[in-house]
N, C-alpha and C. Protein backbone atom coordinates (compact mmCIF):
# COMPACT_ATOMS: atom_id res chain seq x y z
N UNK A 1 147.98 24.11 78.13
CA UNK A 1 146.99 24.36 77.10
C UNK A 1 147.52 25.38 76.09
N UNK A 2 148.14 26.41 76.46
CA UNK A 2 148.62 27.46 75.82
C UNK A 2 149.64 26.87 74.53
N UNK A 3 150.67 26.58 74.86
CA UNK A 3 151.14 25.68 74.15
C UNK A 3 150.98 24.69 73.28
N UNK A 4 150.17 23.71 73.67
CA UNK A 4 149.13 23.16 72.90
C UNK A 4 148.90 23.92 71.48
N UNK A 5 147.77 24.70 71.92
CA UNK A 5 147.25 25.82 71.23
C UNK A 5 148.46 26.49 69.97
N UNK A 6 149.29 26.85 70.69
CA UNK A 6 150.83 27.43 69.57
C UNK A 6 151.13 26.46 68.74
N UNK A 7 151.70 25.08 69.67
CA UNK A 7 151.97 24.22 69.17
C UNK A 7 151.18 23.97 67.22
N UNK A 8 150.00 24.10 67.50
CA UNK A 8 149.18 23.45 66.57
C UNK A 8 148.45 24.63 65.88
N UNK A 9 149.09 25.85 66.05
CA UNK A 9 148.98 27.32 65.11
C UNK A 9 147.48 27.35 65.38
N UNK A 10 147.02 27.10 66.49
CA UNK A 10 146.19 28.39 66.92
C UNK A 10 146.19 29.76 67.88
N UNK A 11 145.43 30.30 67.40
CA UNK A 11 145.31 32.06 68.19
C UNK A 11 144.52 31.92 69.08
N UNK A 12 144.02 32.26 70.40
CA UNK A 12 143.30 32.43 71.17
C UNK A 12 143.62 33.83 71.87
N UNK A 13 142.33 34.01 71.80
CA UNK A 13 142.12 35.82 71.89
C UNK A 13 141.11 35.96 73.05
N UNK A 14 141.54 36.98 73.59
CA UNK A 14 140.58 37.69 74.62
C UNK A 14 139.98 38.69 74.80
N UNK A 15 138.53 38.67 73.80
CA UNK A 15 137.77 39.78 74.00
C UNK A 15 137.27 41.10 75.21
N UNK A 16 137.73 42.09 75.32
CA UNK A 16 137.31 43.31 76.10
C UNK A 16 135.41 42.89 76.32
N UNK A 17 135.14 42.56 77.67
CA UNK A 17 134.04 42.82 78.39
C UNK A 17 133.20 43.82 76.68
N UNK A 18 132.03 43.19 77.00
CA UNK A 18 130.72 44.09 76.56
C UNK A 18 131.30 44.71 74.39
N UNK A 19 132.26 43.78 74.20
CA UNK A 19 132.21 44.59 73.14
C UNK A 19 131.88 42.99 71.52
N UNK A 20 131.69 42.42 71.71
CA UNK A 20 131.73 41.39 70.41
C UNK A 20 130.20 42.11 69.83
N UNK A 21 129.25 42.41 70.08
CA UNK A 21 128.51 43.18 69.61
C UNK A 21 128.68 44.33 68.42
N UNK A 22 129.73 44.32 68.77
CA UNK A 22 130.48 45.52 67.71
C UNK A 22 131.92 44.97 66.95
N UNK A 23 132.39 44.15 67.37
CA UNK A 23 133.05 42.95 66.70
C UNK A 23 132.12 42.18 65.83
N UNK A 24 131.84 41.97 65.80
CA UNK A 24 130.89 40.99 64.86
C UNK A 24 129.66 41.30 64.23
N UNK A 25 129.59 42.64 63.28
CA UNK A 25 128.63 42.99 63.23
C UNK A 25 127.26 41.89 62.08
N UNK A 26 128.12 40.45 61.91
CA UNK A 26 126.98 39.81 61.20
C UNK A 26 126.27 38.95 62.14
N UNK A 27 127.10 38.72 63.58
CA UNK A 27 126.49 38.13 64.11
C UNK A 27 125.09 39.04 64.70
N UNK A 28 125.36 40.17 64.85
CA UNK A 28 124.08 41.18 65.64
C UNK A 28 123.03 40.96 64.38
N UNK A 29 123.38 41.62 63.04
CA UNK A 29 121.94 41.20 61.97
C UNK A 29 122.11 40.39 61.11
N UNK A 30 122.67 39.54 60.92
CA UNK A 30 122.34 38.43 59.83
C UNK A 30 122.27 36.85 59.98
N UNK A 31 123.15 36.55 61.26
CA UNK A 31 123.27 35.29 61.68
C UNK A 31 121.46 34.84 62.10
N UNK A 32 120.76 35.76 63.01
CA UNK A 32 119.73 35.73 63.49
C UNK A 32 118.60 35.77 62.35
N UNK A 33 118.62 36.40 61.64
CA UNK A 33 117.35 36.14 60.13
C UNK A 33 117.91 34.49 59.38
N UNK A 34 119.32 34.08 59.37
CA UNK A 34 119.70 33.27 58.99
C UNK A 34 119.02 31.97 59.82
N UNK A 35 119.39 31.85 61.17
CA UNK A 35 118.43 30.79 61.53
C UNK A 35 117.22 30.86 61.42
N UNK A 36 116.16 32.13 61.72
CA UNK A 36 115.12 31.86 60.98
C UNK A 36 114.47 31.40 59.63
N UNK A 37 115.42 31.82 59.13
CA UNK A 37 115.13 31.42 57.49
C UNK A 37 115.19 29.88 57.53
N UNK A 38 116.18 29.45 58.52
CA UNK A 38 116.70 27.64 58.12
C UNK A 38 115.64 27.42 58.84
N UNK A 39 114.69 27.66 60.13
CA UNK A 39 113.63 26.95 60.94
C UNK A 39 112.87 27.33 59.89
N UNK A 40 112.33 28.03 58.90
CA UNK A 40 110.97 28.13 58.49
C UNK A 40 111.27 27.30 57.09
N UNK A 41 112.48 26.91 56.82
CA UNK A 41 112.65 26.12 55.33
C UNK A 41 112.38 24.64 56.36
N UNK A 42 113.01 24.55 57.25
CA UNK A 42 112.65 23.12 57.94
C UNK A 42 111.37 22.74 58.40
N UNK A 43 110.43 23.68 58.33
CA UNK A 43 108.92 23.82 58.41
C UNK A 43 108.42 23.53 57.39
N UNK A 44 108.68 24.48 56.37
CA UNK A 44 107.94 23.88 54.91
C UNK A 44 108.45 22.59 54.67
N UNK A 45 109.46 21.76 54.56
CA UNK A 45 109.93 20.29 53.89
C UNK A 45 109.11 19.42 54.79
N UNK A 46 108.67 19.80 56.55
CA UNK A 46 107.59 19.10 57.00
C UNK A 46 106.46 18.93 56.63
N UNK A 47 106.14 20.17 56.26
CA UNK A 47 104.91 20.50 55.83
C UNK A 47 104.33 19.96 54.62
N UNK A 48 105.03 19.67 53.43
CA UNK A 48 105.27 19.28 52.73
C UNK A 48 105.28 17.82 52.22
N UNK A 49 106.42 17.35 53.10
CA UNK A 49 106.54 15.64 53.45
C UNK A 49 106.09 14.80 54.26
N UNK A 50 105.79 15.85 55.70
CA UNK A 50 106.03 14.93 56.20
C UNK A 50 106.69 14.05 57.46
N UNK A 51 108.22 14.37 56.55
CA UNK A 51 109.23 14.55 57.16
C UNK A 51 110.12 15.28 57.12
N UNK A 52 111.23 15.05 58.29
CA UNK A 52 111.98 16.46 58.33
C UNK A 52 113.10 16.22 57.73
N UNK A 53 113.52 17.20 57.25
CA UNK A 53 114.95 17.44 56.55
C UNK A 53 116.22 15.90 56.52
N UNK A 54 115.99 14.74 55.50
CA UNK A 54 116.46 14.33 55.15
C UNK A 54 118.53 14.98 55.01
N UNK A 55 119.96 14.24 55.24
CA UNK A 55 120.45 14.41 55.09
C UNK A 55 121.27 14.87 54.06
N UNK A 56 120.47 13.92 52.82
CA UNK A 56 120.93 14.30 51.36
C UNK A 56 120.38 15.69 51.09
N UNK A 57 119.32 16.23 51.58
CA UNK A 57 118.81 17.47 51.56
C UNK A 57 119.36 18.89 52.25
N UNK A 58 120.45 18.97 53.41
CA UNK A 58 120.75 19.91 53.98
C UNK A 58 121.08 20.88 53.10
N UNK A 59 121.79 20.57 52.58
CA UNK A 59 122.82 21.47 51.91
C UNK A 59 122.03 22.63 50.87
N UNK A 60 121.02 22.02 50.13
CA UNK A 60 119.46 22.47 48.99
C UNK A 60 118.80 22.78 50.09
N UNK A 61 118.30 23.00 51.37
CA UNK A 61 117.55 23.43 52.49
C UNK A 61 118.14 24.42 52.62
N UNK A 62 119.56 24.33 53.27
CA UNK A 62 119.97 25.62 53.68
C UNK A 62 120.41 26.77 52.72
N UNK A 63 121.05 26.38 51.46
CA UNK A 63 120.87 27.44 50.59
C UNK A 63 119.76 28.07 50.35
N UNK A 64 118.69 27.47 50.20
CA UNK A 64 117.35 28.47 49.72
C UNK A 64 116.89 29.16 51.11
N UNK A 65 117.17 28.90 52.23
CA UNK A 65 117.58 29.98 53.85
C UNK A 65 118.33 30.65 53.45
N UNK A 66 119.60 30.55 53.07
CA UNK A 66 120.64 31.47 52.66
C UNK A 66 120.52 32.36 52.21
N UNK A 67 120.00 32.18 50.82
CA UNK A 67 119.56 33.07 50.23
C UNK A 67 118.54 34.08 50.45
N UNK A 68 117.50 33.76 51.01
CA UNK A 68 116.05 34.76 51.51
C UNK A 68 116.98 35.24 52.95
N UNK A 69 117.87 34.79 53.72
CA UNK A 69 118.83 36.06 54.79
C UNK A 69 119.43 36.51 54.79
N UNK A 70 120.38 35.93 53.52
CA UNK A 70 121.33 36.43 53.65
C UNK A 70 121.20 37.75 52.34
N UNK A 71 120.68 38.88 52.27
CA UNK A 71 120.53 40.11 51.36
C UNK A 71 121.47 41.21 51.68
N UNK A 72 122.24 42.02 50.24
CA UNK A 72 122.50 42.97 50.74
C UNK A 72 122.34 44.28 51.61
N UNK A 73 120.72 44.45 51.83
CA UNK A 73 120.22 45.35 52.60
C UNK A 73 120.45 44.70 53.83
N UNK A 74 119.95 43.78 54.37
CA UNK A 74 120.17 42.94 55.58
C UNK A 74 121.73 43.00 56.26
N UNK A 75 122.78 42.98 55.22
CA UNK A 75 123.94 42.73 55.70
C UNK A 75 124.51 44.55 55.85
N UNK A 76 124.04 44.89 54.90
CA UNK A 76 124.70 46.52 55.60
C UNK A 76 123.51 47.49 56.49
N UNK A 77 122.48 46.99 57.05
CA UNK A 77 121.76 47.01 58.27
C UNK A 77 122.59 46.40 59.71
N UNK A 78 123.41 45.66 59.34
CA UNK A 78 123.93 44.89 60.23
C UNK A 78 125.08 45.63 60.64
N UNK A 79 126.32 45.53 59.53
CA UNK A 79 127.23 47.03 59.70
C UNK A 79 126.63 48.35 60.60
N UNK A 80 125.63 48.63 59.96
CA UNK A 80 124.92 50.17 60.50
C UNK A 80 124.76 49.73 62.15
N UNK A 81 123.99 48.89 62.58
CA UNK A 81 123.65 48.27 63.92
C UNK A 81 125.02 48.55 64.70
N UNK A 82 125.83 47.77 63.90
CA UNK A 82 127.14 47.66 64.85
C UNK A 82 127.63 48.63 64.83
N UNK A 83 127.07 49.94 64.36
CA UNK A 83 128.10 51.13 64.58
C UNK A 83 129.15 51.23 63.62
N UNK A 84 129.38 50.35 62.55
CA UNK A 84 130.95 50.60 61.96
C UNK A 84 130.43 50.57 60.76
């Protein structure tokens, strides 16, 4: 597998026990308002239509989520969280 992996220029890394929390500080605050934002835009287009989120539509769904989670206060709340 390792090889493999080289072979085909990937990295595989091994995180230290108890720490991606602080590695990743968008996953601790922004990833999480981000799926909310996409479940409550996929609520309204029901709500709305009907039906749910058409394919030609993802992309115009999830930007207007994007946008209402993804904020600069939100993202350096997230930094702060993680300590760094």
């Amino acid at each position: 597998m390792r090889e493999l992996t080289l072979a085909n220029n990937i990295h595989l890394f091994c995180l230290p026990p108890h720490t991606t929390h602080r590695l990743q500080p968008l996953d601790v605050g922004v990833f999480g308002p981000s799926r909310n934002a996409w479940q409550k835009e996929c609520q309204e287009v029901l709500a709305k239509t009907g039906k749910e989120v058409v394919l030609k539509d993802v992309v115009r769904v999830y930007m207007d989520a994007r946008q209402k989670a993804f904020k600069k206060e939100t993202i350096l709340a997230a930094w702060r969280k993680a300590g760094i």
